[in-house]
C-alpha atoms as a PDB file:
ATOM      1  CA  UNK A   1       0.000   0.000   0.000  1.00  0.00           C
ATOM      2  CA  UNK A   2       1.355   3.717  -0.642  1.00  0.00           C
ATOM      3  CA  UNK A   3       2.600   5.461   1.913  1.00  0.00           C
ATOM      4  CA  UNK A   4       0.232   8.562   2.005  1.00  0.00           C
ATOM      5  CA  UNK A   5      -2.514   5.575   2.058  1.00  0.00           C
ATOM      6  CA  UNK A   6      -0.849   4.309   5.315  1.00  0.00           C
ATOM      7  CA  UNK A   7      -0.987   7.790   6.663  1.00  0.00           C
ATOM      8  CA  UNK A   8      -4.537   8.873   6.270  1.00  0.00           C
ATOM      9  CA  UNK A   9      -5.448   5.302   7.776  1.00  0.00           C
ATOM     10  CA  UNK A  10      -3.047   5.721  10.550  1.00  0.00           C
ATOM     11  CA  UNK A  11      -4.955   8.826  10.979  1.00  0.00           C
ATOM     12  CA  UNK A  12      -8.424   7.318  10.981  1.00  0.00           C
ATOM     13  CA  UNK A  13      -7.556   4.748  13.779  1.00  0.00           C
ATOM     14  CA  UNK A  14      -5.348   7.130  16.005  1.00  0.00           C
ATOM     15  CA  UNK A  15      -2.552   4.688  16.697  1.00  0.00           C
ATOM     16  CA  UNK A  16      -0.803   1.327  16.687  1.00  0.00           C
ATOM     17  CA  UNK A  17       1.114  -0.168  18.948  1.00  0.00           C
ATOM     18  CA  UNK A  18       4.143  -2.864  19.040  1.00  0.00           C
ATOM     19  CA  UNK A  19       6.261  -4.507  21.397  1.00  0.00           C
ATOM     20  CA  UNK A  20       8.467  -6.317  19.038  1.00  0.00           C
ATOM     21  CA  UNK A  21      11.855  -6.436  18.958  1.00  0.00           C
ATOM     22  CA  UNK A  22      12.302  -6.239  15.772  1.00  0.00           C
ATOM     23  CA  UNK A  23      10.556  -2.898  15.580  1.00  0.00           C
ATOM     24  CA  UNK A  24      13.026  -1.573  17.885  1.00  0.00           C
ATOM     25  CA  UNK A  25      15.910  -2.737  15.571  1.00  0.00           C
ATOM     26  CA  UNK A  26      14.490  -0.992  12.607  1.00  0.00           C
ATOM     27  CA  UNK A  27      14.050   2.645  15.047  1.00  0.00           C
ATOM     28  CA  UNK A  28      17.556   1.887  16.242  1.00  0.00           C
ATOM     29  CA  UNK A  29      19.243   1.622  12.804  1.00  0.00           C
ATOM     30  CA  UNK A  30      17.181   4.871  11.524  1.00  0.00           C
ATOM     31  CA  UNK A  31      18.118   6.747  14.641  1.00  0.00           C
ATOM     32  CA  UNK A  32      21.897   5.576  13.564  1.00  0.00           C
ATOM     33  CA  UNK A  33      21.302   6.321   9.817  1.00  0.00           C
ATOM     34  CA  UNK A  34      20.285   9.839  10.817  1.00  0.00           C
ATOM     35  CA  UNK A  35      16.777   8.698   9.349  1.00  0.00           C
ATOM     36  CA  UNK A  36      15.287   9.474  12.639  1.00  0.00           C
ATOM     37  CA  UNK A  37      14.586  12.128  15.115  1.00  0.00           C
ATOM     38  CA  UNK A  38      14.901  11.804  18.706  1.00  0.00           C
ATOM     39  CA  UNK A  39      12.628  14.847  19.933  1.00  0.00           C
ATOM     40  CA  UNK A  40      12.724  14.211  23.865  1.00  0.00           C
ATOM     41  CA  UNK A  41      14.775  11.510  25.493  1.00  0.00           C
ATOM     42  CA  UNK A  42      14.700  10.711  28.928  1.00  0.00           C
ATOM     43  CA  UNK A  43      15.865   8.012  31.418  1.00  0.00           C
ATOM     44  CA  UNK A  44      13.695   7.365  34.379  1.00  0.00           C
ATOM     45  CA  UNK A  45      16.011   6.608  36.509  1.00  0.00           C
ATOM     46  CA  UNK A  46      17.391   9.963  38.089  1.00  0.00           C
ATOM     47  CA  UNK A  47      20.735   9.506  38.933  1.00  0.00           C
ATOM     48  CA  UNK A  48      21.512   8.583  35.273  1.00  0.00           C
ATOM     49  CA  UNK A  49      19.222  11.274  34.458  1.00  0.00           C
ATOM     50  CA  UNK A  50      21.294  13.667  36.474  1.00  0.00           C
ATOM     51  CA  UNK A  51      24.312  12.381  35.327  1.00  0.00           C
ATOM     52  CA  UNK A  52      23.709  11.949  31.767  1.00  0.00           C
ATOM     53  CA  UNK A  53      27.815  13.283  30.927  1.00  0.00           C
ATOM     54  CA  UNK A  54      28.271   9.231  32.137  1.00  0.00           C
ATOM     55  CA  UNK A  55      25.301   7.887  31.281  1.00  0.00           C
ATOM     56  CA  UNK A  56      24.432   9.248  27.824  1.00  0.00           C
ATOM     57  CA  UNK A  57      21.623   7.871  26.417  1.00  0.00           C
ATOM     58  CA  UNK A  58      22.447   6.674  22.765  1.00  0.00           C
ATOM     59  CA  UNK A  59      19.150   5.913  21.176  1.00  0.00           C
ATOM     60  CA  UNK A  60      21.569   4.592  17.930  1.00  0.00           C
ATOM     61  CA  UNK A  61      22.946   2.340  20.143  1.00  0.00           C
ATOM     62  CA  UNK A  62      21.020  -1.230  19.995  1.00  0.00           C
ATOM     63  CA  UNK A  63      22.507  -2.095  23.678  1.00  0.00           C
ATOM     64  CA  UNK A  64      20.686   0.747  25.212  1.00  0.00           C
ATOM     65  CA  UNK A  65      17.159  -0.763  23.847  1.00  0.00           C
ATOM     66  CA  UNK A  66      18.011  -4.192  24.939  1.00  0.00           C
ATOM     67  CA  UNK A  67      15.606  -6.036  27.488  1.00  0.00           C
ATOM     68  CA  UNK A  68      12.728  -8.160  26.718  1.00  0.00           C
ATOM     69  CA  UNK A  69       9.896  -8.629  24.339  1.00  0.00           C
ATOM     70  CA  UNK A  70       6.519  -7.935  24.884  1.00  0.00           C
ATOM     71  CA  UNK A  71       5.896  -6.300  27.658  1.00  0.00           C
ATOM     72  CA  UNK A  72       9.252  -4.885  28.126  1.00  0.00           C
ATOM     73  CA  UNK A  73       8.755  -2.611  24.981  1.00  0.00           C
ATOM     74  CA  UNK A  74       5.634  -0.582  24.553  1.00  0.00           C
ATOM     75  CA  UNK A  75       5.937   1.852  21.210  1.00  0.00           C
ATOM     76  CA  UNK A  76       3.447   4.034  20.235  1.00  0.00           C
ATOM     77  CA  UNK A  77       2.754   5.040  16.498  1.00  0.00           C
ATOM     78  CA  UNK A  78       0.816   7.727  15.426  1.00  0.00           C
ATOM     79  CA  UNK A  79       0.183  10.702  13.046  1.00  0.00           C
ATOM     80  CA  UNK A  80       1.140  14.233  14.563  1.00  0.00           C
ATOM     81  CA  UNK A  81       0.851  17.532  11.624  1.00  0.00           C
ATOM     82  CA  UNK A  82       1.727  15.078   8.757  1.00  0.00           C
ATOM     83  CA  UNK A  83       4.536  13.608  10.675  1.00  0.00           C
ATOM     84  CA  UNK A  84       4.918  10.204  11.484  1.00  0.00           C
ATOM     85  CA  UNK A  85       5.588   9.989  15.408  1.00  0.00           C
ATOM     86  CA  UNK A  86       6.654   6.900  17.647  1.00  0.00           C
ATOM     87  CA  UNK A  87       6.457   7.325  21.647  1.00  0.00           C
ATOM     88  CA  UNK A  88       8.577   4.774  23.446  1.00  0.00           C
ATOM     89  CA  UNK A  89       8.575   3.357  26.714  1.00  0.00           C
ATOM     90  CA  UNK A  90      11.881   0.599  27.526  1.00  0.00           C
ATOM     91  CA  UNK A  91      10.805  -1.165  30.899  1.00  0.00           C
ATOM     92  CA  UNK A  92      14.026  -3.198  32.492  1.00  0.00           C
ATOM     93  CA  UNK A  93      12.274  -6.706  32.997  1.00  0.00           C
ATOM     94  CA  UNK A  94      13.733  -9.583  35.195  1.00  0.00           C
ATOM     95  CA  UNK A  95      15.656 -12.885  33.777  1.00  0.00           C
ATOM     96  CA  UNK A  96      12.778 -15.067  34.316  1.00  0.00           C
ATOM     97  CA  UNK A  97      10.456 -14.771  31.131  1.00  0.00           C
ATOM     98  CA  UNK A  98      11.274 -10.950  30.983  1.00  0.00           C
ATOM     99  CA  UNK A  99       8.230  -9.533  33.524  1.00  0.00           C
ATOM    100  CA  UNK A 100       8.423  -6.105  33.609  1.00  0.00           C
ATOM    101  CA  UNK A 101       9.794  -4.366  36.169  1.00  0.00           C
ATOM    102  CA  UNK A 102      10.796  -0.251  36.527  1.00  0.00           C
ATOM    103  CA  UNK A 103      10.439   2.009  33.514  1.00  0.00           C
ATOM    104  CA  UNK A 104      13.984   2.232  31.896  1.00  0.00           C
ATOM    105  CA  UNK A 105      14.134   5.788  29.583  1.00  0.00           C
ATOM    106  CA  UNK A 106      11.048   7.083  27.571  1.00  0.00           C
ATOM    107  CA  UNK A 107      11.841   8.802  24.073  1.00  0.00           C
ATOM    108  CA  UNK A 108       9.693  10.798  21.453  1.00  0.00           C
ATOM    109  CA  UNK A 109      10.726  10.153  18.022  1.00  0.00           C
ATOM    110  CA  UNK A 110       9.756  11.856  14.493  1.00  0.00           C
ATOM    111  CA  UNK A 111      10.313   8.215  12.075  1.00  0.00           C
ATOM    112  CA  UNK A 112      10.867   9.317   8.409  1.00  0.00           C
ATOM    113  CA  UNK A 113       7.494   8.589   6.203  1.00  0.00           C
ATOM    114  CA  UNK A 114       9.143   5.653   4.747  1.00  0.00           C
ATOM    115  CA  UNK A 115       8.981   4.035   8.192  1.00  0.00           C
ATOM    116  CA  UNK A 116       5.011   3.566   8.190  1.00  0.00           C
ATOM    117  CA  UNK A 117       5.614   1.053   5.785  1.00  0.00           C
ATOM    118  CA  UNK A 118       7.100  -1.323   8.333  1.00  0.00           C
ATOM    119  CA  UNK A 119       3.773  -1.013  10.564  1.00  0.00           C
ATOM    120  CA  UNK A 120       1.414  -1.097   7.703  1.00  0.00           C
ATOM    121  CA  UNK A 121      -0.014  -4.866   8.700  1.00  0.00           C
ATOM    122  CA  UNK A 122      -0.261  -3.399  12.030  1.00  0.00           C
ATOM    123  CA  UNK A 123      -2.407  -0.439  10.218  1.00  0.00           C
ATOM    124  CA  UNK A 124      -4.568  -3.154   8.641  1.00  0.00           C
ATOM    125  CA  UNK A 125      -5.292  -4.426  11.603  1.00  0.00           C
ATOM    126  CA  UNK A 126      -6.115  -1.498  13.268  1.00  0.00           C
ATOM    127  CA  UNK A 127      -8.733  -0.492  10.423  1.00  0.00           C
ATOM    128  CA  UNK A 128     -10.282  -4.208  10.504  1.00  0.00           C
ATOM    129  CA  UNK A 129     -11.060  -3.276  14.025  1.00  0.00           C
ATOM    130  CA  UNK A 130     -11.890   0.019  13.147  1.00  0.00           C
ATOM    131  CA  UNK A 131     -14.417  -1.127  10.590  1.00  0.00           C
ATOM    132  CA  UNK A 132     -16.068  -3.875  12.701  1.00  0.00           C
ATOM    133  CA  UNK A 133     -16.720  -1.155  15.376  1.00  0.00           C
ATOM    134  CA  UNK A 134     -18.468   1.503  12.606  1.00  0.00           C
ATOM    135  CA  UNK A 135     -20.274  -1.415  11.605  1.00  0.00           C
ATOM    136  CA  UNK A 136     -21.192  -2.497  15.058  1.00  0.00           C
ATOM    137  CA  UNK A 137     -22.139   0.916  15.921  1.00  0.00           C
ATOM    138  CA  UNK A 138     -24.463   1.361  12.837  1.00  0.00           C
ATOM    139  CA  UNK A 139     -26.585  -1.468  13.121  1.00  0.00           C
ATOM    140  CA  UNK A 140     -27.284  -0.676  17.202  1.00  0.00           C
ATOM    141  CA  UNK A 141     -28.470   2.814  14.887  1.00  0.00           C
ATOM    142  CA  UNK A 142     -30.622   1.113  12.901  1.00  0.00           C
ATOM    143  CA  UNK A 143     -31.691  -1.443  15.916  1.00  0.00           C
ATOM    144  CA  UNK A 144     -32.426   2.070  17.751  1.00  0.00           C
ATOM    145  CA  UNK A 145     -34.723   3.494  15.055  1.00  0.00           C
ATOM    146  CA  UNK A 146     -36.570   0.701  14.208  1.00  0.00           C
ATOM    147  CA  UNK A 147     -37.423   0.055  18.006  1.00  0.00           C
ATOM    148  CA  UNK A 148     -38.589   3.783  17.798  1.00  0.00           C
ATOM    149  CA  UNK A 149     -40.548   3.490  15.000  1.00  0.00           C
ATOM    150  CA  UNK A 150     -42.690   0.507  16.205  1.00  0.00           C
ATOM    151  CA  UNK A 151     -42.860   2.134  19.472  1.00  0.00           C
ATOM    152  CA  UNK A 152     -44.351   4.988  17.535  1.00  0.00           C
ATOM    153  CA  UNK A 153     -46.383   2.872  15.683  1.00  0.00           C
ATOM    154  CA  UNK A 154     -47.743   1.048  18.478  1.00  0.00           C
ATOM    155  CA  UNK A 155     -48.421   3.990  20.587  1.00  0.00           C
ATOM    156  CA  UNK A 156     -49.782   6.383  18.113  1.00  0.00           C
ATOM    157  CA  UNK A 157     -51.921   3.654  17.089  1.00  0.00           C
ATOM    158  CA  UNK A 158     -50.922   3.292  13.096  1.00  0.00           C
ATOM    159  CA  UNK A 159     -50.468   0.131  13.494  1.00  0.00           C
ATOM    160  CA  UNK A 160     -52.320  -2.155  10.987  1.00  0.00           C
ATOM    161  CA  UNK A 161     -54.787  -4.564  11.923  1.00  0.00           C
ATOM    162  CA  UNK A 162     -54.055  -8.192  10.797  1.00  0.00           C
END
């Protein structure tokens, strides 16, 4: 699918989410590339956050992103004045199955337009949902208006005699 396709559906369903690793490869290597641009950076911890001179935090850097999949990586996808944006959250998990423990670093990215193309099944999915909800929500409409419209009936007394 194009890209500006991608984008105006992206708009339609607000936002998609990952927690892949994978998708945090492909953000790493277009932070690296230059591709990428970290708005707002952060680590949650405050003594690195207070010392960032030894503790920079290199979003090019895979190593900084490691930790587990799934709930260990929440990223955020969405369309912000034509720009496609990505809000990250890296949670340190523990070595047992990778439960999540403290909030590592948060970031706010600005992923070139390219980039949607990597989320688009995640898009599809998205406007699946998206559609089975407008459909959902127009057939309690017409459920509504026919239950008015006998109540009408039946009230106002038009209805025909059998």
């Amino acid at each position: 699918m194009k890209t500006e396709k991608l984008f105006e559906l992206l708009t339609l369903v607000d936002d998609v989410r990952s927690n892949e690793w994978s998708m945090v490869m492909l953000i790493a290597d277009c932070i690296s590339k230059g591709e990428a641009d970290v708005l707002e950076k952060e680590w949650a911890d405050r003594f690195k956050r207070d010392k960032s001179e030894y503790y920079p935090l290199d979003l090019s850097q895979i190593k900084t992103w490691s930790t587990y999949e799934g709930d260990c990586i929440k990223l955020k996808f969405h369309v912000d004045k034509d720009k496609l944006m990505c809000d990250v959250k890296i949670y340190d998990g523990n070595s047992f199955g990778g439960e999540r423990n403290a909030l590592r670093f948060s970031a706010k990215l600005c992923m070139p337009h390219e980039f949607v193309q990597n989320i688009e099944s995640s898009i599809n999915w998205a406007f699946e949902c998206y559609l089975e909800q407008a459909y959902e929500n127009h057939l309690e409409a017409q459920k509504l208006l026919w239950i008015n419209n006998l109540k009408s009936q039946i009230i106002n007394g038009n209805e025909k005699k059998q």
